[in-house]
Protein backbone atom coordinates (compact mmCIF):
# COMPACT_ATOMS: atom_id res chain seq x y z
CA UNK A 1 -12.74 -43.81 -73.41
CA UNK A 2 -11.56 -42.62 -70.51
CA UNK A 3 -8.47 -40.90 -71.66
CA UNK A 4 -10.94 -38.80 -73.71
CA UNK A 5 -12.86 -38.14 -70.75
CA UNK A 6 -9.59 -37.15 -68.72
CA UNK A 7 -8.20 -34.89 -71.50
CA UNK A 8 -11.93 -33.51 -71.85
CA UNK A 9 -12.03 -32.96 -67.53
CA UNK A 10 -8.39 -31.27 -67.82
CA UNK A 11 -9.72 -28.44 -70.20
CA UNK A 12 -12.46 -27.49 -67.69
CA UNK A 13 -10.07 -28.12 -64.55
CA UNK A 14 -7.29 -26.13 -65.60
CA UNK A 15 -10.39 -23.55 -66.41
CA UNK A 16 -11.21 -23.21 -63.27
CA UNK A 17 -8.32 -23.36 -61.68
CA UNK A 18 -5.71 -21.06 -63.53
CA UNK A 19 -8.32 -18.28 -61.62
CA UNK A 20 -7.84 -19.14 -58.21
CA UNK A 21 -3.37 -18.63 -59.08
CA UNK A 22 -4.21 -15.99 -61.25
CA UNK A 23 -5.73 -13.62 -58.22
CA UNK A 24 -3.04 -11.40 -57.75
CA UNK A 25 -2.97 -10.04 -61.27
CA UNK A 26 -7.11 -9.79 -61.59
CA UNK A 27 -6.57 -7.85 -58.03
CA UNK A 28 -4.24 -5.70 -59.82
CA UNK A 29 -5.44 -5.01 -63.15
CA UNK A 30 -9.04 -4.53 -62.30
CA UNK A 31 -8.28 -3.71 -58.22
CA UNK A 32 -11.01 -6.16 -57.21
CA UNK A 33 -11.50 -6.65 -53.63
CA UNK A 34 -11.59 -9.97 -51.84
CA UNK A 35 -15.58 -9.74 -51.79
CA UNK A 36 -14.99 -9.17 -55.62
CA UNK A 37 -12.58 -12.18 -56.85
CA UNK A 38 -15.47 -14.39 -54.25
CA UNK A 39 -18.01 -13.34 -56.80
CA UNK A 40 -15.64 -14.41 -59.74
CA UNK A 41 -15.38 -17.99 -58.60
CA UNK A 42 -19.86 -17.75 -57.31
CA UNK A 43 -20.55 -17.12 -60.27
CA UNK A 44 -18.96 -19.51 -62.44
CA UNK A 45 -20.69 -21.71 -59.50
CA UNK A 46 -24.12 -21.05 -59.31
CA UNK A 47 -24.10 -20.13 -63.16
CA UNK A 48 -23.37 -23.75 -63.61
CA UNK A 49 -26.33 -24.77 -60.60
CA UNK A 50 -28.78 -23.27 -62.36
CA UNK A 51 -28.00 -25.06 -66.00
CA UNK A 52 -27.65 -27.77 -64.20
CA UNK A 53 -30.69 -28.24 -62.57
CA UNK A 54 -32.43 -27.01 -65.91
CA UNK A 55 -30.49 -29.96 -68.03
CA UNK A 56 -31.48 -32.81 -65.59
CA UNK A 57 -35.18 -32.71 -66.78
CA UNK A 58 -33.86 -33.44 -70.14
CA UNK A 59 -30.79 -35.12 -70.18
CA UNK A 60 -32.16 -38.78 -70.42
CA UNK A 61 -33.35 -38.32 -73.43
CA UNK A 62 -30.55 -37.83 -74.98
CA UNK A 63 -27.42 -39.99 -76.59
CA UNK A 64 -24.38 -38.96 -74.16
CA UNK A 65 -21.22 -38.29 -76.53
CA UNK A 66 -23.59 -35.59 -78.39
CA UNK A 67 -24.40 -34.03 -74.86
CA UNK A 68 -20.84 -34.21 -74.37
CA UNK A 69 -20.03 -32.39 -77.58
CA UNK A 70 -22.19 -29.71 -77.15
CA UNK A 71 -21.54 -28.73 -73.72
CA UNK A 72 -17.63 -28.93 -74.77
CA UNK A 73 -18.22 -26.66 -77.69
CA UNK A 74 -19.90 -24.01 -75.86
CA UNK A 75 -17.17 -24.40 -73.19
CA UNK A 76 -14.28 -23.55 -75.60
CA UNK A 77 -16.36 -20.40 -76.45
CA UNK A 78 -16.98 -19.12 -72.91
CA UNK A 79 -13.15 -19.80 -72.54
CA UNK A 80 -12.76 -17.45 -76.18
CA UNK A 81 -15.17 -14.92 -74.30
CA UNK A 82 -13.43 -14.91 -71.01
CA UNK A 83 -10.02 -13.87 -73.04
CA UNK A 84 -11.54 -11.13 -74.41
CA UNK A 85 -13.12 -9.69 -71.31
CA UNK A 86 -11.94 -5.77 -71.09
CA UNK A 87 -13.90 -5.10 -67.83
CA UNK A 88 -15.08 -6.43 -64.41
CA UNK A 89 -18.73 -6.90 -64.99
CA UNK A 90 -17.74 -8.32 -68.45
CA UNK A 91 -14.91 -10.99 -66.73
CA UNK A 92 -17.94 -11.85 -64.50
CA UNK A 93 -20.65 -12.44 -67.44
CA UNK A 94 -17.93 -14.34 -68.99
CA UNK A 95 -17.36 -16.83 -65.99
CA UNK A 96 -21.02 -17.14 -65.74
CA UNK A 97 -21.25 -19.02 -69.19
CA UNK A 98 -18.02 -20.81 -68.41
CA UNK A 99 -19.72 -22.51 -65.27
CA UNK A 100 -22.96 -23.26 -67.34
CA UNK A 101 -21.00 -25.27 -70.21
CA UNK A 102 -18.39 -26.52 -67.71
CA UNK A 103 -20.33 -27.35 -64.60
CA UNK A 104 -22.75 -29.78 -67.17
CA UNK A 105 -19.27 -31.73 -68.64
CA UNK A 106 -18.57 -32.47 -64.83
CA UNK A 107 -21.93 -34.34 -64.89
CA UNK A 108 -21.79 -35.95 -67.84
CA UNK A 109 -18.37 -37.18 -67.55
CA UNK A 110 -19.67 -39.10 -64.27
CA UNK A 111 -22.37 -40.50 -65.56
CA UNK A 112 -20.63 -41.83 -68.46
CA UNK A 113 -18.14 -43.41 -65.77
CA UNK A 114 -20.69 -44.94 -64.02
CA UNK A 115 -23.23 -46.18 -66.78
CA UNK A 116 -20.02 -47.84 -68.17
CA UNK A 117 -17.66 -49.31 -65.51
CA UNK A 118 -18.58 -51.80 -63.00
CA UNK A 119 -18.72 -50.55 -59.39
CA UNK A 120 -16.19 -52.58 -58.27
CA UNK A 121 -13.58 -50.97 -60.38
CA UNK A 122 -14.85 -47.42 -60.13
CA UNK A 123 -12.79 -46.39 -57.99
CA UNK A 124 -10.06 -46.97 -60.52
CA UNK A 125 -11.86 -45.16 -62.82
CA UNK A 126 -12.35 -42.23 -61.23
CA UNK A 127 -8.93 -42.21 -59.83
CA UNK A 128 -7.91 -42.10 -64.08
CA UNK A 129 -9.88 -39.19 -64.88
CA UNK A 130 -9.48 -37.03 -61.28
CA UNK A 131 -5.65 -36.79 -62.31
CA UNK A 132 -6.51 -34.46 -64.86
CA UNK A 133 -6.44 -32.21 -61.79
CA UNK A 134 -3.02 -32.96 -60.99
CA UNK A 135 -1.95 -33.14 -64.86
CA UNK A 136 -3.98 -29.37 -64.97
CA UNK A 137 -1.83 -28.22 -61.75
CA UNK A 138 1.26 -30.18 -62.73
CA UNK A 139 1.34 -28.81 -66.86
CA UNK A 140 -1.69 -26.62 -67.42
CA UNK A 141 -1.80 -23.97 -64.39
CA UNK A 142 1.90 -23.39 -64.47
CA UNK A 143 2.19 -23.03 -68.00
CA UNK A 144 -0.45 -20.51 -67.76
CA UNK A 145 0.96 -18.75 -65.06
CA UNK A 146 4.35 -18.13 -66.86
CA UNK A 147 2.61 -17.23 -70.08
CA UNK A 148 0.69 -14.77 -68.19
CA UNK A 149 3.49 -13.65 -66.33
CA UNK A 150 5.44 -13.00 -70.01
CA UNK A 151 2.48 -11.16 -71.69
CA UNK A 152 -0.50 -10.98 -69.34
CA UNK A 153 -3.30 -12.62 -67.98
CA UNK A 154 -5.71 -13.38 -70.97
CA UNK A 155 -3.06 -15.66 -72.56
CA UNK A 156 -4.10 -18.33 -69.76
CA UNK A 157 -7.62 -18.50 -71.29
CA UNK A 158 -6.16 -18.35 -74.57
CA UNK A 159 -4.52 -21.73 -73.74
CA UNK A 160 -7.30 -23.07 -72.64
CA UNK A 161 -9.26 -21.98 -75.44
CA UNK A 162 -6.72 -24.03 -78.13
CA UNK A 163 -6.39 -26.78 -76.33
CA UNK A 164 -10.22 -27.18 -75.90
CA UNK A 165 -10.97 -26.85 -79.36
CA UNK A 166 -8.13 -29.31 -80.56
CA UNK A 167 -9.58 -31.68 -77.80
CA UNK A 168 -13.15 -31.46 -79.08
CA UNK A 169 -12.20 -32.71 -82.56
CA UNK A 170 -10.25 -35.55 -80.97
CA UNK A 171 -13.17 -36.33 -79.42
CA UNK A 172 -15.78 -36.11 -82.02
CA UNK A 173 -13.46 -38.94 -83.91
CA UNK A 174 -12.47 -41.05 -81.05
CA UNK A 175 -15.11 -41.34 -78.48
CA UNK A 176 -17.56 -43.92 -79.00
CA UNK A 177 -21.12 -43.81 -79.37
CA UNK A 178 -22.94 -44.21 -75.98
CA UNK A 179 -26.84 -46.11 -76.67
CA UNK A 180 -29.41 -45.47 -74.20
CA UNK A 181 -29.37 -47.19 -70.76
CA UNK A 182 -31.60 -50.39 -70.66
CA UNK A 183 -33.64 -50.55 -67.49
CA UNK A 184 -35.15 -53.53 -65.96
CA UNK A 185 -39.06 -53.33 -66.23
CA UNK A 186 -39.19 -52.45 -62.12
CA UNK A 187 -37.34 -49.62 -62.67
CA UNK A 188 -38.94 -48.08 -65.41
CA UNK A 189 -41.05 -44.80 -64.51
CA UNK A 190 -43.56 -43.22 -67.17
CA UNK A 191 -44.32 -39.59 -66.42
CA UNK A 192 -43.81 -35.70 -67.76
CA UNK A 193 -40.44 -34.22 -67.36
CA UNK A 194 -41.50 -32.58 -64.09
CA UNK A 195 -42.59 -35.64 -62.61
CA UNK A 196 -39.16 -37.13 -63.26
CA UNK A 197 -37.58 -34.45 -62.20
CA UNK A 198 -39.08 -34.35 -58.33
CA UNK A 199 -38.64 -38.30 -58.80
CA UNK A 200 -34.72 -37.70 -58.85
CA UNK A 201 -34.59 -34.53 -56.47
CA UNK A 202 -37.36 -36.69 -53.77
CA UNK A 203 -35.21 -40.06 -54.04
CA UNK A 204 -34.04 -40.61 -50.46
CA UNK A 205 -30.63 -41.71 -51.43
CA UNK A 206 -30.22 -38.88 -53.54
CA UNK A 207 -30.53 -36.24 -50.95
CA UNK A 208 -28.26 -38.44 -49.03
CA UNK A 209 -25.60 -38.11 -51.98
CA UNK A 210 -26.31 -33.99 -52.71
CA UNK A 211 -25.63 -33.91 -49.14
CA UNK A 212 -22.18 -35.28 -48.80
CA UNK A 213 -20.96 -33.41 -52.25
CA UNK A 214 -22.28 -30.16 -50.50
CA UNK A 215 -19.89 -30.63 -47.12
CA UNK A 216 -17.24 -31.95 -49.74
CA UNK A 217 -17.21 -28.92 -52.18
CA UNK A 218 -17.73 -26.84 -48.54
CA UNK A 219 -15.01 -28.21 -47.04
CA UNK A 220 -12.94 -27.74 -49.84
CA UNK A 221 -13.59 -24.50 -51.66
CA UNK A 222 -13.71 -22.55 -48.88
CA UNK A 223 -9.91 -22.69 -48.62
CA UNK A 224 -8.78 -23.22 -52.03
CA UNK A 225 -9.70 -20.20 -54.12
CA UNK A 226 -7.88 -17.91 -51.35
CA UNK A 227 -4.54 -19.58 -51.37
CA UNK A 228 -2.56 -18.18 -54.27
CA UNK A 229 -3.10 -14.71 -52.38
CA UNK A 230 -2.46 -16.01 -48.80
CA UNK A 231 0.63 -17.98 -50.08
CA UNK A 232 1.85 -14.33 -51.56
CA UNK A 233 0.25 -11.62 -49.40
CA UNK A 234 1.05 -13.55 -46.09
CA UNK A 235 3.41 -16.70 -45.96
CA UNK A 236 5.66 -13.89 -48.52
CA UNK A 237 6.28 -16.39 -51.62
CA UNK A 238 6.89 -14.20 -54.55
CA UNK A 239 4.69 -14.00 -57.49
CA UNK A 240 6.93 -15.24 -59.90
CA UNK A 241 7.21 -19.04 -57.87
CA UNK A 242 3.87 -19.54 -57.20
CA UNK A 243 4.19 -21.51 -60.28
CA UNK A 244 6.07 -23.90 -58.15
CA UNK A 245 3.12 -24.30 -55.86
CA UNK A 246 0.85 -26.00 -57.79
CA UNK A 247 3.55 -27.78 -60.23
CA UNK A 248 4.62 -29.73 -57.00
CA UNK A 249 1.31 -30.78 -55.45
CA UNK A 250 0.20 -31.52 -58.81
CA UNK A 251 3.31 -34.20 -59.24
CA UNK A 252 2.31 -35.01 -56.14
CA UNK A 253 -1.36 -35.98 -57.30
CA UNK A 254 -0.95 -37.35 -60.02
CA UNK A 255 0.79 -40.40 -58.72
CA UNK A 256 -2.09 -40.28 -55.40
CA UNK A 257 -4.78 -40.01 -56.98
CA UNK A 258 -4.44 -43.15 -59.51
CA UNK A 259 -3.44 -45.16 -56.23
CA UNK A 260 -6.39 -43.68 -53.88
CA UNK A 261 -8.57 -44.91 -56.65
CA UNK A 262 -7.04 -48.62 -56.72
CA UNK A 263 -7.18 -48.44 -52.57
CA UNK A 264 -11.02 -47.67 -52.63
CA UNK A 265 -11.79 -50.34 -54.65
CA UNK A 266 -9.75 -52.91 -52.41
CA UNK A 267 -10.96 -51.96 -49.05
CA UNK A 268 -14.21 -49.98 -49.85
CA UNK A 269 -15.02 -46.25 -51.05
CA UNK A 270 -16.29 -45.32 -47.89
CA UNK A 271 -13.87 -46.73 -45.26
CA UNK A 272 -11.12 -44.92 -48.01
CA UNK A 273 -12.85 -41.63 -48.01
CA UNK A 274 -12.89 -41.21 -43.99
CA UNK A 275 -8.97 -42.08 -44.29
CA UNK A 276 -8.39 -39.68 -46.72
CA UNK A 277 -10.44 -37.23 -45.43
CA UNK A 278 -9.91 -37.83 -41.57
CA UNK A 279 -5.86 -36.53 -42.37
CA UNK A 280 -6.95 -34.03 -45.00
CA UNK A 281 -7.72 -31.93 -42.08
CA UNK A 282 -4.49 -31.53 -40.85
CA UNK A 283 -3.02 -29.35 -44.35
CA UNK A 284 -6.62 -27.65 -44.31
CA UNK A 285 -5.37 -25.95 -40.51
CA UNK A 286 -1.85 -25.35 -41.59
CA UNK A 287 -2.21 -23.78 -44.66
CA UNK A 288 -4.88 -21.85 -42.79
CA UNK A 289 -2.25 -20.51 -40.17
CA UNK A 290 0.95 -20.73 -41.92
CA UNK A 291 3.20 -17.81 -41.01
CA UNK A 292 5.63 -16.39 -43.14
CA UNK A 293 8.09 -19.27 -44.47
CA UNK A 294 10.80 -20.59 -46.66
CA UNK A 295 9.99 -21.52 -49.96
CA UNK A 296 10.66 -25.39 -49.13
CA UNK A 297 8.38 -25.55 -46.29
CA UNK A 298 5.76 -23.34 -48.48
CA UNK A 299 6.00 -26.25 -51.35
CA UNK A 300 5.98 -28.69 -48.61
CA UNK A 301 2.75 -28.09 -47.04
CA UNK A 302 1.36 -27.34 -50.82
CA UNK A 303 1.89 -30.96 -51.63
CA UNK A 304 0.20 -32.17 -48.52
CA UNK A 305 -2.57 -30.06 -49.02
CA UNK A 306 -3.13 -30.74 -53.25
CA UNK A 307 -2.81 -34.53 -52.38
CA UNK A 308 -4.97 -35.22 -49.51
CA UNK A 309 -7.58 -32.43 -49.86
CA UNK A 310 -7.96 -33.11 -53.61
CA UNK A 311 -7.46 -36.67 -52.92
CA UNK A 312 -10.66 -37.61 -51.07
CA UNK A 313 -12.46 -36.75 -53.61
CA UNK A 314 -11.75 -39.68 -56.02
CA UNK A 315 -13.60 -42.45 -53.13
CA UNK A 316 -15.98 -39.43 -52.45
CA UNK A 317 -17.45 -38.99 -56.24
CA UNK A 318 -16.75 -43.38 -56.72
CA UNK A 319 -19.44 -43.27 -53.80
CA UNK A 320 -21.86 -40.80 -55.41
CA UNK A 321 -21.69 -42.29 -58.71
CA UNK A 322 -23.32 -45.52 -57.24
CA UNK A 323 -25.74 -43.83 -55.40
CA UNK A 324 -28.09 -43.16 -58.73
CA UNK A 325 -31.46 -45.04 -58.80
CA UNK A 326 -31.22 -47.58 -61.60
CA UNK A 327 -32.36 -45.67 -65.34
CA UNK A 328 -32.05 -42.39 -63.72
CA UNK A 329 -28.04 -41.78 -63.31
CA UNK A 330 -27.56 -38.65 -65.54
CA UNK A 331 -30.24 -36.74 -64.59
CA UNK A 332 -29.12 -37.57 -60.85
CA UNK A 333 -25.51 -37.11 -62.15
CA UNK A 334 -26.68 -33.64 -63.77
CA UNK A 335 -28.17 -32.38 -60.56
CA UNK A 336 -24.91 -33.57 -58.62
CA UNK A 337 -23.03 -31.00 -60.15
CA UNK A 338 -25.22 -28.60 -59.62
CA UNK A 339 -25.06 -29.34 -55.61
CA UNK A 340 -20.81 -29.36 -56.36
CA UNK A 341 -21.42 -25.69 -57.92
CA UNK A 342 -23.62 -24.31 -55.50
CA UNK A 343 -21.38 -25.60 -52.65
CA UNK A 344 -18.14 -24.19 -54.22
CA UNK A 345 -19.98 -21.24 -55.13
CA UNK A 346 -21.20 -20.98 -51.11
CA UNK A 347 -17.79 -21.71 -49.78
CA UNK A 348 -16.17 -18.94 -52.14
CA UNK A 349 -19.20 -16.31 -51.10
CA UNK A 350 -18.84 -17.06 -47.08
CA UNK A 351 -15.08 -17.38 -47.03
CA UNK A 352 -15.34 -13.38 -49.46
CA UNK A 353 -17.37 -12.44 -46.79
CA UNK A 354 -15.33 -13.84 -43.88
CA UNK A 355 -11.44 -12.61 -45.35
CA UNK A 356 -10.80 -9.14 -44.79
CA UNK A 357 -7.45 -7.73 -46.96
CA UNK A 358 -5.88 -5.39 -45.11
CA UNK A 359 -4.01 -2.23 -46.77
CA UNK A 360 -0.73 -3.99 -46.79
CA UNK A 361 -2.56 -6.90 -48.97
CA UNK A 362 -2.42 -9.09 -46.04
CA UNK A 363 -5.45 -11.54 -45.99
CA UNK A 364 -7.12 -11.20 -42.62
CA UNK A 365 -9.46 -14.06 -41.05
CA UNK A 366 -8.33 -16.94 -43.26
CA UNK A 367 -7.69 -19.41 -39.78
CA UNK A 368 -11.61 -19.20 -39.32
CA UNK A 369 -11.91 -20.14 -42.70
CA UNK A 370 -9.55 -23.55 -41.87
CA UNK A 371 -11.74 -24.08 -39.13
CA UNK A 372 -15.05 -24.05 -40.58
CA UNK A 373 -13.52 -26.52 -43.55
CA UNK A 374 -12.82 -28.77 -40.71
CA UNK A 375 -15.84 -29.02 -39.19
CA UNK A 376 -17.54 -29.26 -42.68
CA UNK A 377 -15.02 -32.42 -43.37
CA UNK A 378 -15.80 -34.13 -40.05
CA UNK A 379 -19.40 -34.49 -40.42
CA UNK A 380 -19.23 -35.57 -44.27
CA UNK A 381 -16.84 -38.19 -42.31
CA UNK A 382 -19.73 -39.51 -40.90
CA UNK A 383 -22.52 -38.97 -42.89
CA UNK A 384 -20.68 -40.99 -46.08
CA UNK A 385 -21.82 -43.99 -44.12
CA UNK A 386 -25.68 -43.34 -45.23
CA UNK A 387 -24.99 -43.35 -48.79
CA UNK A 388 -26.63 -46.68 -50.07
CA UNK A 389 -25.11 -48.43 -53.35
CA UNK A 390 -27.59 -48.99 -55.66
CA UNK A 391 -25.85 -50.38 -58.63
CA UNK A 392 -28.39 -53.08 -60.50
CA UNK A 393 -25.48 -54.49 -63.09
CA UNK A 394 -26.72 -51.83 -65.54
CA UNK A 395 -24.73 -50.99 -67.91
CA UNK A 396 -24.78 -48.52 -70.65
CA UNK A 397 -23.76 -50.07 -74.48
CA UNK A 398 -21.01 -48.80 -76.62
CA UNK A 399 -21.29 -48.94 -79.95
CA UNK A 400 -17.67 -48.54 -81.56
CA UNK A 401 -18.31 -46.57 -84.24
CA UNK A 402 -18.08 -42.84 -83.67
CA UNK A 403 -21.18 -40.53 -84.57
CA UNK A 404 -21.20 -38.70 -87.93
């Protein structure tokens, strides 16, 4: 189960991220400004905030592998529609419905994780399925990026668009069917959908949660989407070996992440998180500042960055996962990702609005943006520490035999 969940997470990662190394080209084939590609990544963002929010009134009631289906389905056709785009506003409608289907699977796929593995060993877990970031970096993303660099830039979402599709019928054979939750008595609630719905947005714990994934998707996201066009604009890496970039940190991650995971679970998600996150800051200033360099010490820094930034995230989303009040994790789960869009999709609009590119295509401003991701790490340090657990031994069933 969850190598289906991984290979189903790597689709929407490698998504998402074959934009951010694809920015030179969209700069040059529709001359978008840095306020413009911002709005590329926002939307994708907040597209998937709003369908989130909208699914969590609903998404109890419903068996999980079908939710799962459906959202991958119409994810493999915003990928299909994103290939096709032959205009700006038409790349940006496209993105849109990317985040809706996309942002939802991130939900899902967490909920699943925690309605099905002990907390104890979630951090394992989630260690499992976060390397399909560094499998996305490490295969997917560079893949793209010479595919695009041999024909052009819509045969990146054409590869994500195959592989989706051939990874949706895997699914629909392999993954098991998911039964409904059972919740103790206590923690039953009766109401209309609305009433639910404030139930899960109210709970104090929650806010506690949406909080920390908003300075961790802050923190983050802020820097990320701008560092294909530092790395080539500024530190002078050519085009052609930013494929290198993200094929080392993402051999670098895949080994980390797998092994933060185990960590967590021996000495606590929390305590691991503040680790992680505490020397995260340090590749967050210097790939901020970095001057023009060699390509070693540009791969380097890379990997530090990839493994520690991306890193903190595995005890960071182990901790949110068991934060849910009992018989309400995927609607909690649901509106979780919506808080992970709308800070990505904040981070990408301030740091759009911060970066000035000057006529040389030299990104101005970017050190403030290091700075601000610090600041935004160092108080998620400390507020991970009010995040309750509130796992009740609930479990969710699994019935072997897939759905027809």
């Amino acid at each position: 189960m969850l190598l289906t969940l991984a290979v189903i997470q790597f689709t929407t990662v490698l998504d998402f991220m074959v934009i951010m190394p694809l920015a030179p080209q969209f700069a040059r084939v529709f001359d978008l400004s840095a306020q413009q590609f911002g709005w590329l990544i926002s939307a994708y963002t907040f597209a998937a905030a709003i369908a989130g929010v909208a699914a969590s009134m609903v998404i109890e009631r419903y068996e999980r592998k079908r939710v799962l289906l459906a959202m991958y389905v119409g994810f493999v056709a915003a990928a299909i529609v994103t290939a096709c785009a032959q205009n700006f506003p038409m790349l940006l409608m496209a993105r849109a419905l990317a985040g809706i289907f996309g942002g939802l699977l991130y939900g899902v796929i967490f909920t699943v994780i925690g309605d099905t593995i002990p907390e104890a060993r979630r951090g394992r877990a989630t260690g499992v399925v976060m390397t399909s970031f560094a499998i996305a970096t490490v295969a997917g993303v560079p893949i793209a990026l010479l595919l695009s660099n041999a024909f052009n830039w819509r045969a990146a979402f054409v590869v994500v668009a195959a592989s989706g599709a051939i990874t949706a019928f895997i699914a629909r054979t392999t993954l098991p069917k998911l039964t409904k939750v059972q919740v103790p008595r206590e923690h039953r609630h009766e109401g209309s959908i609305w009433i639910e719905f404030m139930r899960t947005m109210t709970f104090p714990n929650h806010l506690r949660a949406f909080a920390f994934t908003f300075l961790m998707m802050l923190s983050g996201f802020m820097v990320i989407p701008y560092i294909s066009l530092y790395i080539t604009a500024n530190v002078g890496l050519p085009e052609t070996q930013l494929p290198l970039v993200y094929l080392a940190g993402g051999v670098a991650t895949f080994f980390t992440a797998r092994w933060f995971g185990r960590w967590a679970d021996r000495i606590g998600k929390r305590k691991a998180y503040r680790w992680i996150a505490l020397v995260s800051t340090a590749p967050l200033l210097i790939i901020t500042h970095a001057p023009a360099l060699p390509l070693f010490a540009t791969l380097l820094i890379a990997v530090v960055f990839f493994v520690f930034v991306s890193g903190r995230m595995v005890p960071g989303m182990a901790v949110v996962t068991s934060a849910a009040r009992p018989g309400g994790r995927a609607a909690f789960m649901t509106l979780n990702g919506s808080v992970m869009q709308i800070g990505s999709g904040c981070a990408a609009t301030l740091s759009g609005a911060l970066i000035q590119r000057l006529p040389t295509g030299a990104l101005q401003n970017y050190n403030w943006v290091g700075w601000i991701a610090v600041v935004a790490t160092l108080i998620a340090v400390w507020w991970v520490g009010t995040i309750q657990t509130l796992d009740a031994s609930i479990t969710l069933p699994v019935v072997e035999e897939p759905i027809g």
